[in-house]
N, C-alpha and C. Protein backbone atom coordinates (compact mmCIF):
# COMPACT_ATOMS: atom_id res chain seq x y z
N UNK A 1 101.59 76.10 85.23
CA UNK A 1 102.16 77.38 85.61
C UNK A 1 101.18 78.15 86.49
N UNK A 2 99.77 78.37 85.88
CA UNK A 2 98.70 78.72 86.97
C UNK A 2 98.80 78.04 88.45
N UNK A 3 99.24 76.89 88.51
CA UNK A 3 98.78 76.66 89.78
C UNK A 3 99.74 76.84 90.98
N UNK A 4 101.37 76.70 90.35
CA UNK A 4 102.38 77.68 91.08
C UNK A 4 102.20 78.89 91.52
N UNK A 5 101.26 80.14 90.37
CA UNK A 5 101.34 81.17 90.67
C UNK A 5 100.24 80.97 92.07
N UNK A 6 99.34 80.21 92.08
CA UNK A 6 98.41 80.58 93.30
C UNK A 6 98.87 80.12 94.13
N UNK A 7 99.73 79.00 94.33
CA UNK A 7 100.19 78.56 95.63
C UNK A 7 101.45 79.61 95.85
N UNK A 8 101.55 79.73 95.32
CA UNK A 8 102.53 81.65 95.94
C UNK A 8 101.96 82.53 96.11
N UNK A 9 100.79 82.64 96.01
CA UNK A 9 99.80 83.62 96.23
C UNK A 9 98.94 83.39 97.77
N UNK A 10 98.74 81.63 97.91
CA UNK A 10 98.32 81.60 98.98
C UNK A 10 99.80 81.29 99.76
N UNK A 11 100.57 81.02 99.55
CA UNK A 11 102.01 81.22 100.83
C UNK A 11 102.03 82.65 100.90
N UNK A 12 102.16 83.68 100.42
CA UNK A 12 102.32 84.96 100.62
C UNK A 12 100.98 85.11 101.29
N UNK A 13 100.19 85.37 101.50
CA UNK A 13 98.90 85.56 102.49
C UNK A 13 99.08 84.49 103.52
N UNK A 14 99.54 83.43 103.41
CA UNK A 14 99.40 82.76 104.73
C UNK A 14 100.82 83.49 106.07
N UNK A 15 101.49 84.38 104.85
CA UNK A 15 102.46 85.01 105.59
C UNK A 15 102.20 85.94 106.57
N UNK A 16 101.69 86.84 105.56
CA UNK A 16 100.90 87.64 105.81
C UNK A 16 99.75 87.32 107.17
N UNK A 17 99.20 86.75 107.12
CA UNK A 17 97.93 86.34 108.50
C UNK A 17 98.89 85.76 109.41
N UNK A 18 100.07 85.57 109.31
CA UNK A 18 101.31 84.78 110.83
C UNK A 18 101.12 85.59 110.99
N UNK A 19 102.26 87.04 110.31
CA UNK A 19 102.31 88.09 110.97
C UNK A 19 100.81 88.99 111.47
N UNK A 20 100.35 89.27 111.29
CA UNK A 20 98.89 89.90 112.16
C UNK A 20 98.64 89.02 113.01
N UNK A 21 99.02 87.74 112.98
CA UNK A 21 98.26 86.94 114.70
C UNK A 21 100.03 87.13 115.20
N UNK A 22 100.97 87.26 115.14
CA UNK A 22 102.49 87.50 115.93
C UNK A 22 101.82 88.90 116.46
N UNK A 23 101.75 89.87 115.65
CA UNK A 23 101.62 91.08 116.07
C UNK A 23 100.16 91.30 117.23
N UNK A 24 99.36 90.38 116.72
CA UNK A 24 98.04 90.62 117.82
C UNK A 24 98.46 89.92 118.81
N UNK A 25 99.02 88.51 118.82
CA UNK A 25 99.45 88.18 120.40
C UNK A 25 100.50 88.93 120.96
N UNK A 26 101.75 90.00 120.50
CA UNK A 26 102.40 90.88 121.20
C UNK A 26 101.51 91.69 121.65
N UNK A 27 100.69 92.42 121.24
CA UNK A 27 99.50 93.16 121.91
C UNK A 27 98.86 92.33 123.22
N UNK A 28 98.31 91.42 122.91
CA UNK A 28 97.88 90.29 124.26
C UNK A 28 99.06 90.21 125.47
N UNK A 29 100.13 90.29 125.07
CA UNK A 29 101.31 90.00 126.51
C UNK A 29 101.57 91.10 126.78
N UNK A 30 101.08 92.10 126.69
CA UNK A 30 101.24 93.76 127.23
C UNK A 30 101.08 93.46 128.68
N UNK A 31 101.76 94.22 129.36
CA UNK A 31 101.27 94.49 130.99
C UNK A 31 100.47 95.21 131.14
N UNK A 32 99.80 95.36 132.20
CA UNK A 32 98.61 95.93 132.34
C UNK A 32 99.10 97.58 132.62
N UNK A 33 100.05 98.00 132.75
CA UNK A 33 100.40 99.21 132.91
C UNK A 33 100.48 99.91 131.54
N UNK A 34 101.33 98.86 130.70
CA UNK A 34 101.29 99.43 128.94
C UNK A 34 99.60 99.38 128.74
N UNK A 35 98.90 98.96 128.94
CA UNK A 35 97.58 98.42 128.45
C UNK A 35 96.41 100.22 128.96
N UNK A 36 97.07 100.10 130.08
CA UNK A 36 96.08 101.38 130.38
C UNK A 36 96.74 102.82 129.64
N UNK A 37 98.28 102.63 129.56
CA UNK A 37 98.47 103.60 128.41
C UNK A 37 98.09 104.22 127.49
N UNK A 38 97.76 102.42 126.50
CA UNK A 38 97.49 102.81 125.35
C UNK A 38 95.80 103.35 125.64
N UNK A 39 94.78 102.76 126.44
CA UNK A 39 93.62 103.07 127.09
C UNK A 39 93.83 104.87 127.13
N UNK A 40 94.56 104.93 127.64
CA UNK A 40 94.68 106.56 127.99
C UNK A 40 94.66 107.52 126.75
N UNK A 41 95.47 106.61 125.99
CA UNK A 41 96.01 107.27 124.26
C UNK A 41 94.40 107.30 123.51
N UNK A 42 94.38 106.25 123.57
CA UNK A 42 92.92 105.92 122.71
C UNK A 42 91.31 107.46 123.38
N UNK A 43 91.39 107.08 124.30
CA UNK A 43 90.27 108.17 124.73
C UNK A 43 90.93 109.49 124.57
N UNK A 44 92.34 109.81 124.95
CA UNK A 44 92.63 111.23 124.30
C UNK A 44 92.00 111.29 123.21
N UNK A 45 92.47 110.42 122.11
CA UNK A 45 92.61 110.51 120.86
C UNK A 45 90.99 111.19 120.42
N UNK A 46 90.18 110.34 120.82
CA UNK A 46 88.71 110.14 120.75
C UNK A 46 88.55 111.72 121.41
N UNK A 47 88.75 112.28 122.19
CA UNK A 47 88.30 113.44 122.52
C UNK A 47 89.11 114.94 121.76
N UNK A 48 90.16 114.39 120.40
CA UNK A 48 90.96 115.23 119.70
C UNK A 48 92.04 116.04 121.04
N UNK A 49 92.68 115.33 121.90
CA UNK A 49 93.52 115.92 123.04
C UNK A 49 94.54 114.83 122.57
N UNK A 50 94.94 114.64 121.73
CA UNK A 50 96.29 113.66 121.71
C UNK A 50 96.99 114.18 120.46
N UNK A 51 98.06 114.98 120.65
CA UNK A 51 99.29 115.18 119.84
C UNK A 51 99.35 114.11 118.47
N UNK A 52 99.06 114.12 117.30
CA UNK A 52 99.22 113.26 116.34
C UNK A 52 100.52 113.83 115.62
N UNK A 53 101.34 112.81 114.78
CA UNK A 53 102.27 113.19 113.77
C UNK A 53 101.94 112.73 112.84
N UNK A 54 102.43 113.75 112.13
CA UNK A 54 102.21 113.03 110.52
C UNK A 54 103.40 112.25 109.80
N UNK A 55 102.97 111.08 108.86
CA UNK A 55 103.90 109.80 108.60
C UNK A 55 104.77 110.12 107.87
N UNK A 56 104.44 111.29 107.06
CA UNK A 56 105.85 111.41 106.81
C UNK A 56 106.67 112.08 107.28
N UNK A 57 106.70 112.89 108.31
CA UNK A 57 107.62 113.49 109.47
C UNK A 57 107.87 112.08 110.35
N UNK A 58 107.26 111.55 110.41
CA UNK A 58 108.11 110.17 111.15
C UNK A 58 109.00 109.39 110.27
N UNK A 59 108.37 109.31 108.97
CA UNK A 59 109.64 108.84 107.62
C UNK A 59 111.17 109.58 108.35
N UNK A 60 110.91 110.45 108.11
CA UNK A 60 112.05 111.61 107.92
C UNK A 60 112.83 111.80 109.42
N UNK A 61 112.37 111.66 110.42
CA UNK A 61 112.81 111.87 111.85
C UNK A 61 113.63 110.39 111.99
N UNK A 62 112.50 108.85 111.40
CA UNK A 62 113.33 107.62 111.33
C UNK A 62 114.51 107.61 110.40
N UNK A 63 114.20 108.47 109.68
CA UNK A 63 115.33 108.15 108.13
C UNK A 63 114.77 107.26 107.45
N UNK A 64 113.43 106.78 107.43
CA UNK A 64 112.98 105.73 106.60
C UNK A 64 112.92 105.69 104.92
């Protein structure tokens, strides 16, 4: 019974690490126009000049 539970333990993490390398290579096929965007976002951010929301007003605006 132990050794079911870990091999569901390591399938659920191996799930888990697809998705973060799916999601990091969508980041990689950005165009270079999205890319300087987010560039743009990031140094606002860093200099406190970028509009933040808070998550749960985005809950609530998505209906999440």
């Amino acid at each position: 019974m132990e050794v079911i539970e870990i091999l569901r333990r390591i399938e659920r993490k191996l799930e888990e690490i697809d998705e973060k390398i799916e999601n990091f290579m969508g980041f990689c096929e950005l165009g270079e126009e999205e890319l300087e965007l987010i560039d743009k976002d990031i140094e606002a951010y860093e200099k406190g000049e970028l509009e933040l929301i808070d998550l749960e007003d985005v809950k609530r605006i998505l209906n999440v």
